[in-house]
N, C-alpha and C. Protein backbone atom coordinates (compact mmCIF):
# COMPACT_ATOMS: atom_id res chain seq x y z
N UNK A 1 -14.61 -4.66 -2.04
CA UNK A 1 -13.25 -4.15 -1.99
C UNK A 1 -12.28 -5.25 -2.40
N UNK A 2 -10.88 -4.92 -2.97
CA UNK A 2 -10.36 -5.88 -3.71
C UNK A 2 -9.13 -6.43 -2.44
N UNK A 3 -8.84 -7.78 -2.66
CA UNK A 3 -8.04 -7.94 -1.50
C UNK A 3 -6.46 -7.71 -1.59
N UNK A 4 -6.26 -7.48 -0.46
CA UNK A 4 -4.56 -7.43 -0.58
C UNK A 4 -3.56 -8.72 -0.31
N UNK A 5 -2.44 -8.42 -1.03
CA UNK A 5 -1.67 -9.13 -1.03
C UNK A 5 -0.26 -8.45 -0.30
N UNK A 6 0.81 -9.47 0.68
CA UNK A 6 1.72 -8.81 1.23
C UNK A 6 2.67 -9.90 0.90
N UNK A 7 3.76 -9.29 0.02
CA UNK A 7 5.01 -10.67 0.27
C UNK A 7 6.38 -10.19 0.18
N UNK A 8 6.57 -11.11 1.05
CA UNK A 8 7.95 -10.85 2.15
C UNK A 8 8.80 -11.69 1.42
N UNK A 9 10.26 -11.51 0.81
CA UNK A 9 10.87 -11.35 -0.44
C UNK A 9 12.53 -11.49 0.59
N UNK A 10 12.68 -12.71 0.63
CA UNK A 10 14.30 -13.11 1.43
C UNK A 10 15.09 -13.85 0.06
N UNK A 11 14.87 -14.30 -0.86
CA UNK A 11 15.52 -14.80 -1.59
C UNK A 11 15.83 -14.04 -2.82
N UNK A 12 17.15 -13.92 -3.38
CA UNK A 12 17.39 -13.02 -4.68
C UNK A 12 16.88 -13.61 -5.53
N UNK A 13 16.72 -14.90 -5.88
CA UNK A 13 16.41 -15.74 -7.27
C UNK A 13 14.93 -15.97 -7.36
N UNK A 14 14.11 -14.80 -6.81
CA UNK A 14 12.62 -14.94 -6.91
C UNK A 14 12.21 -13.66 -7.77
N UNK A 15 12.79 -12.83 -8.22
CA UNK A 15 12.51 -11.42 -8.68
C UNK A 15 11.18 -12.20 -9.97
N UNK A 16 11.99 -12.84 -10.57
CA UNK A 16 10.91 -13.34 -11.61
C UNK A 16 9.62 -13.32 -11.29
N UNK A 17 9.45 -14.08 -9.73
CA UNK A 17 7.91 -14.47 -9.35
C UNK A 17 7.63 -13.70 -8.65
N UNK A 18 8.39 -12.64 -8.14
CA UNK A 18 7.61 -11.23 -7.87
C UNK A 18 6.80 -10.47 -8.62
N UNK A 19 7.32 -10.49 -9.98
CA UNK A 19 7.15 -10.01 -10.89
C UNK A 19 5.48 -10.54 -11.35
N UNK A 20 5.89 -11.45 -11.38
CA UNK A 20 4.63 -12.15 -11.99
C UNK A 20 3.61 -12.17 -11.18
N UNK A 21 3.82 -13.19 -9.27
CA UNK A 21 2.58 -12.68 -8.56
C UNK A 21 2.07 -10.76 -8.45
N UNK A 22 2.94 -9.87 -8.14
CA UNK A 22 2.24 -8.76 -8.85
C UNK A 22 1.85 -8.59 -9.51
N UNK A 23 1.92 -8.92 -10.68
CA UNK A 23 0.99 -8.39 -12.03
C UNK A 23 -0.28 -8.86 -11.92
N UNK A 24 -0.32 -10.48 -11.60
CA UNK A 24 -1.55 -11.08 -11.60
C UNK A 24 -2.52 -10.30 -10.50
N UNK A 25 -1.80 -9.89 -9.19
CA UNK A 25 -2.60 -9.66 -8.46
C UNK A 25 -3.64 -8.27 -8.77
N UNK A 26 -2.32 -7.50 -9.34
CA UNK A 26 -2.69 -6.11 -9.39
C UNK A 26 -4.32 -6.29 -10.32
N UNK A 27 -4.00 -6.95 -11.56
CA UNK A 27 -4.89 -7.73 -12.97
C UNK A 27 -6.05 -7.93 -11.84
N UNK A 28 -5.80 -8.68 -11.03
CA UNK A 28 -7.33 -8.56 -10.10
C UNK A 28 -7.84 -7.75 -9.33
N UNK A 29 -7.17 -6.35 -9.36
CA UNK A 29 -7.21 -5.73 -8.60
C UNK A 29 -6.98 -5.64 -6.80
N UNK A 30 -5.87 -6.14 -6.54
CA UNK A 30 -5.47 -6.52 -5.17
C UNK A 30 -4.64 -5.41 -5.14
N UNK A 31 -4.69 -4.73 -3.68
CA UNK A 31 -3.69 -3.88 -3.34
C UNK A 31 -2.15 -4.70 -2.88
N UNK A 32 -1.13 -4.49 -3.46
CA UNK A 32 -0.05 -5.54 -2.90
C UNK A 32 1.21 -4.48 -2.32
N UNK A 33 1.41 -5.10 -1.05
CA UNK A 33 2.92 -4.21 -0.46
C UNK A 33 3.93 -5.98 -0.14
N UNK A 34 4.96 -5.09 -0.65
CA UNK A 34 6.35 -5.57 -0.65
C UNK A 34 7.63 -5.17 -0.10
N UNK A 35 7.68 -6.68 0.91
CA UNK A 35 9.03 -6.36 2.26
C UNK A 35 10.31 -7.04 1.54
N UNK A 36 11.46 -5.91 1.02
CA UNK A 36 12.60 -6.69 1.37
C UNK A 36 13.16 -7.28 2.07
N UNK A 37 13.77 -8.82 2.82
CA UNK A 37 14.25 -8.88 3.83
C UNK A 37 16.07 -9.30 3.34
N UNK A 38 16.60 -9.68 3.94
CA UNK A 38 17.97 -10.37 4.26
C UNK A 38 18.33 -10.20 2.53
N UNK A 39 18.49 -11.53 2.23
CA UNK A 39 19.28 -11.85 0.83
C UNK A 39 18.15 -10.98 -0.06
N UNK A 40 17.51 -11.12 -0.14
CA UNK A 40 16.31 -10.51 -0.99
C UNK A 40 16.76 -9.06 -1.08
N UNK A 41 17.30 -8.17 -0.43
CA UNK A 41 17.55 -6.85 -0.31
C UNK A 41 18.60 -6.94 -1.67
N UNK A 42 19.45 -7.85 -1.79
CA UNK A 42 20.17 -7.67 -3.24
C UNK A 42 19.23 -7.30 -4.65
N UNK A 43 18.18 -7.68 -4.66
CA UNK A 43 17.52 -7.60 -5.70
C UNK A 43 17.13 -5.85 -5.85
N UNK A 44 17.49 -4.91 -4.90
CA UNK A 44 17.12 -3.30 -4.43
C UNK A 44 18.12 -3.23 -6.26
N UNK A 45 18.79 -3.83 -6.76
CA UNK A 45 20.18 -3.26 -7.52
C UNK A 45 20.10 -3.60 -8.82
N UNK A 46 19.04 -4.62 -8.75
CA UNK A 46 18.42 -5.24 -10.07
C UNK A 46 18.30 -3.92 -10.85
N UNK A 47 18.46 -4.29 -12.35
CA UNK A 47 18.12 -3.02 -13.02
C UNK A 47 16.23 -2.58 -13.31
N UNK A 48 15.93 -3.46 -13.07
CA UNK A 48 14.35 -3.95 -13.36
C UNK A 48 13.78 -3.80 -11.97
N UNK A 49 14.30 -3.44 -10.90
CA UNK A 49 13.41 -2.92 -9.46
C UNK A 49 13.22 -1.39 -9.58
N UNK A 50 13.17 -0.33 -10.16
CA UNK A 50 11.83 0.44 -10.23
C UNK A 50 10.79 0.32 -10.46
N UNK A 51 11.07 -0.47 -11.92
CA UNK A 51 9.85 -0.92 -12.53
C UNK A 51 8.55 -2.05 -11.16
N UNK A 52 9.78 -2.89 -10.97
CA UNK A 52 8.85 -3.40 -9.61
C UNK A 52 7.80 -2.36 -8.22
N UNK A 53 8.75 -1.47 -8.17
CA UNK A 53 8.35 -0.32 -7.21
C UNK A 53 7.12 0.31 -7.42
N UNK A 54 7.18 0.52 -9.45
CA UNK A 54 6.17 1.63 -9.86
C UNK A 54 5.14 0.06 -9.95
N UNK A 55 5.31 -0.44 -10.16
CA UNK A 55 3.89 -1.84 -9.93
C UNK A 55 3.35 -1.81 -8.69
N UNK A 56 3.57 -2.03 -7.85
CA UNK A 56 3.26 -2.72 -6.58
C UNK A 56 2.80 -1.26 -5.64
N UNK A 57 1.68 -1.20 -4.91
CA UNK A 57 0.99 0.04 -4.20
C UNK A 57 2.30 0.42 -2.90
N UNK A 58 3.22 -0.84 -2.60
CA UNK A 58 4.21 -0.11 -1.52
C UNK A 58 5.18 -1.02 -1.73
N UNK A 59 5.88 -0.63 -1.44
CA UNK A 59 7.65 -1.18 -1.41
C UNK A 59 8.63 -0.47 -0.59
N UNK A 60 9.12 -1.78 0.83
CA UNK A 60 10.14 -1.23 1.31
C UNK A 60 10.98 -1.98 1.57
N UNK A 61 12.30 -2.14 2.14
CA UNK A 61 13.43 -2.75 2.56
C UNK A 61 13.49 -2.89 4.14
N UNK A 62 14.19 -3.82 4.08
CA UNK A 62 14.77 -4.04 6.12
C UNK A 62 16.03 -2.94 5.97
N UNK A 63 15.95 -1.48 6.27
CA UNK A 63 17.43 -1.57 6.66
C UNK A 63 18.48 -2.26 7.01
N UNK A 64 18.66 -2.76 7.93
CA UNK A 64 19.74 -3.41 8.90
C UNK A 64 19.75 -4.39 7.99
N UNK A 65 19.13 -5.51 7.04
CA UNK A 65 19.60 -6.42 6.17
C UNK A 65 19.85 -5.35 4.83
N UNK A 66 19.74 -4.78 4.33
CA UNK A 66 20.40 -3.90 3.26
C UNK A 66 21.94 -3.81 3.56
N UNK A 67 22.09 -3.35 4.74
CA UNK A 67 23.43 -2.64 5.66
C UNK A 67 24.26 -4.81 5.63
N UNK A 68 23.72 -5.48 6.52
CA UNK A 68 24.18 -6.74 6.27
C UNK A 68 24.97 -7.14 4.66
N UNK A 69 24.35 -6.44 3.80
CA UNK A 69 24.26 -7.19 2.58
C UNK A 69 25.49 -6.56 1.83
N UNK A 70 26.24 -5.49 2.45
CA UNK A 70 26.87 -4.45 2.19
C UNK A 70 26.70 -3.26 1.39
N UNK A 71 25.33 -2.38 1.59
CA UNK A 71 25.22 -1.31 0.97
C UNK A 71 25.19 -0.44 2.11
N UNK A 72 25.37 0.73 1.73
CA UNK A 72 24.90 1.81 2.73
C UNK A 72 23.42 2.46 2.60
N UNK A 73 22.75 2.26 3.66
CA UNK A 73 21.18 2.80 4.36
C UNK A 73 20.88 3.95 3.22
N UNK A 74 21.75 4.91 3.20
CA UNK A 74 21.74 6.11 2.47
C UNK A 74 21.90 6.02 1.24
N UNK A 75 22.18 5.06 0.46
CA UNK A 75 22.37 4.87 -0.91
C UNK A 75 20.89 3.87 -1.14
N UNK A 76 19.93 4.72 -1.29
CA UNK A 76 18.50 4.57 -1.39
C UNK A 76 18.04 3.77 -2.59
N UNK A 77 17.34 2.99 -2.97
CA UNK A 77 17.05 2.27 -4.32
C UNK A 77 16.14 3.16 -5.18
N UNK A 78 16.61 3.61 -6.52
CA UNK A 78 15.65 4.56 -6.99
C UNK A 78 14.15 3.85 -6.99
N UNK A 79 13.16 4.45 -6.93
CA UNK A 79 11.69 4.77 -6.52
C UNK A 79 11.63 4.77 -5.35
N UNK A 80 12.57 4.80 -4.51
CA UNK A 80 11.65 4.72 -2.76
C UNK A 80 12.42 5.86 -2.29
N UNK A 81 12.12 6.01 -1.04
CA UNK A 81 12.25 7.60 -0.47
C UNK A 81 12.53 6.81 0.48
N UNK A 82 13.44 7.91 1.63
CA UNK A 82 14.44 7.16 2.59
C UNK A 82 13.18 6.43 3.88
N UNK A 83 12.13 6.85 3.78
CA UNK A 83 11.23 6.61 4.87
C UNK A 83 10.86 4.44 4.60
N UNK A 84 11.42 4.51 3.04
CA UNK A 84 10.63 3.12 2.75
C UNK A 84 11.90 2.27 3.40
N UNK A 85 13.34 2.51 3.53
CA UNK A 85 14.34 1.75 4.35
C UNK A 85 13.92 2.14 5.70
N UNK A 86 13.53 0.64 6.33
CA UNK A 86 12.79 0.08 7.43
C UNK A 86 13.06 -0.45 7.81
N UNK A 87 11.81 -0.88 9.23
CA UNK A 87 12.69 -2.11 10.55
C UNK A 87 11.47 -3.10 9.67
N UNK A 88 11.93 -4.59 10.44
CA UNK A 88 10.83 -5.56 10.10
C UNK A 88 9.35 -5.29 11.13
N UNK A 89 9.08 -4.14 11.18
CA UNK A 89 8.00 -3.31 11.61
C UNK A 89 7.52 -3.75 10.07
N UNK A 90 7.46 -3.23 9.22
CA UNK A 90 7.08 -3.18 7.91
C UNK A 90 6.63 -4.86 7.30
N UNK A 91 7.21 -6.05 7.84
CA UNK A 91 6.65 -7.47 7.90
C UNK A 91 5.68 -7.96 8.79
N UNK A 92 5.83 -6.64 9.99
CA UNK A 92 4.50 -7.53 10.81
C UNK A 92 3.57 -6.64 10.32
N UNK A 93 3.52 -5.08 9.06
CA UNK A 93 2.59 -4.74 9.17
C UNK A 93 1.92 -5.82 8.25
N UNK A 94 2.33 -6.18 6.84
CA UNK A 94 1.70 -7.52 6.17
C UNK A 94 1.59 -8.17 6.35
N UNK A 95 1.64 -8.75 7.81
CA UNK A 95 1.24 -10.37 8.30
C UNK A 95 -0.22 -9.43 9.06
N UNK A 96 -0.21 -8.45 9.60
CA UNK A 96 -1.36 -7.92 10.76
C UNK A 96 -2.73 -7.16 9.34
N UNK A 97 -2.12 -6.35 8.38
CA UNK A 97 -3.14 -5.62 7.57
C UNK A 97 -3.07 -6.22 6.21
N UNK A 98 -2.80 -7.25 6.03
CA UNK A 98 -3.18 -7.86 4.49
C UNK A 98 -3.89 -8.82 4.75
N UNK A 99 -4.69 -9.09 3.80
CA UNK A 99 -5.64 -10.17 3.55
C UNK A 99 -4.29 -11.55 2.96
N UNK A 100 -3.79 -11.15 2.34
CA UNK A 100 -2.91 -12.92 2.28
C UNK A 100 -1.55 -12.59 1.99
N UNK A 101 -1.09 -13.58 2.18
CA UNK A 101 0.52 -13.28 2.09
C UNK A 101 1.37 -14.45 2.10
N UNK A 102 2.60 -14.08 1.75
CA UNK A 102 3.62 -15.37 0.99
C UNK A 102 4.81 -14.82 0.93
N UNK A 103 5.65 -15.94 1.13
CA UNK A 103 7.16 -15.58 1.00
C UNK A 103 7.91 -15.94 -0.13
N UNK A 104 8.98 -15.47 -0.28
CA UNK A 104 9.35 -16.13 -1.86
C UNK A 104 10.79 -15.47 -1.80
């Protein structure tokens, strides 16, 4: 079975190396889920985060840092469905059910 990857995503000026550790991982076949947190939630606006969404097997946000960051909860990032705006429930699930993980 191929391993997973989980990374937890607080900084805006990493989209690049999101980008890239997904691809590679996926290329090896790793299942990878991805936590927006705090500053990182700016990147939801990037024009190039669907495309991230439709890569990566899951993708969700911290609510309450979205809401911090000044968007509204309800103004959803296209590819995710309102269930993927989340608590950091969704960071301890990738620290508890992934095989490796990294922040960036």
């Amino acid at each position: 079975m191929a391993k997973s990857l989980g990374i937890f995503v607080t900084n805006p000026d990493n989209l690049k190396h999101v980008f890239g550790i997904t691809r590679a991982a996926k290329a090896k076949g790793s299942k990878v889920k991805i936590f927006f947190s705090w500053k990182g939630t700016l990147l939801a606006k990037d024009p190039s985060f669907p495309e991230l969404v439709s890569l990566a097997d899951d993708v969700s946000i911290c609510a309450d840092s979205y809401v911090k960051m000044g968007y509204d909860v309800k103004d959803v990032p296209p590819g995710l469905t309102p269930e993927k705006m989340a608590t950091q429930a969704q960071h301890g699930a990738i620290i508890e059910d992934y095989d490796c993980y990294m922040t960036l």
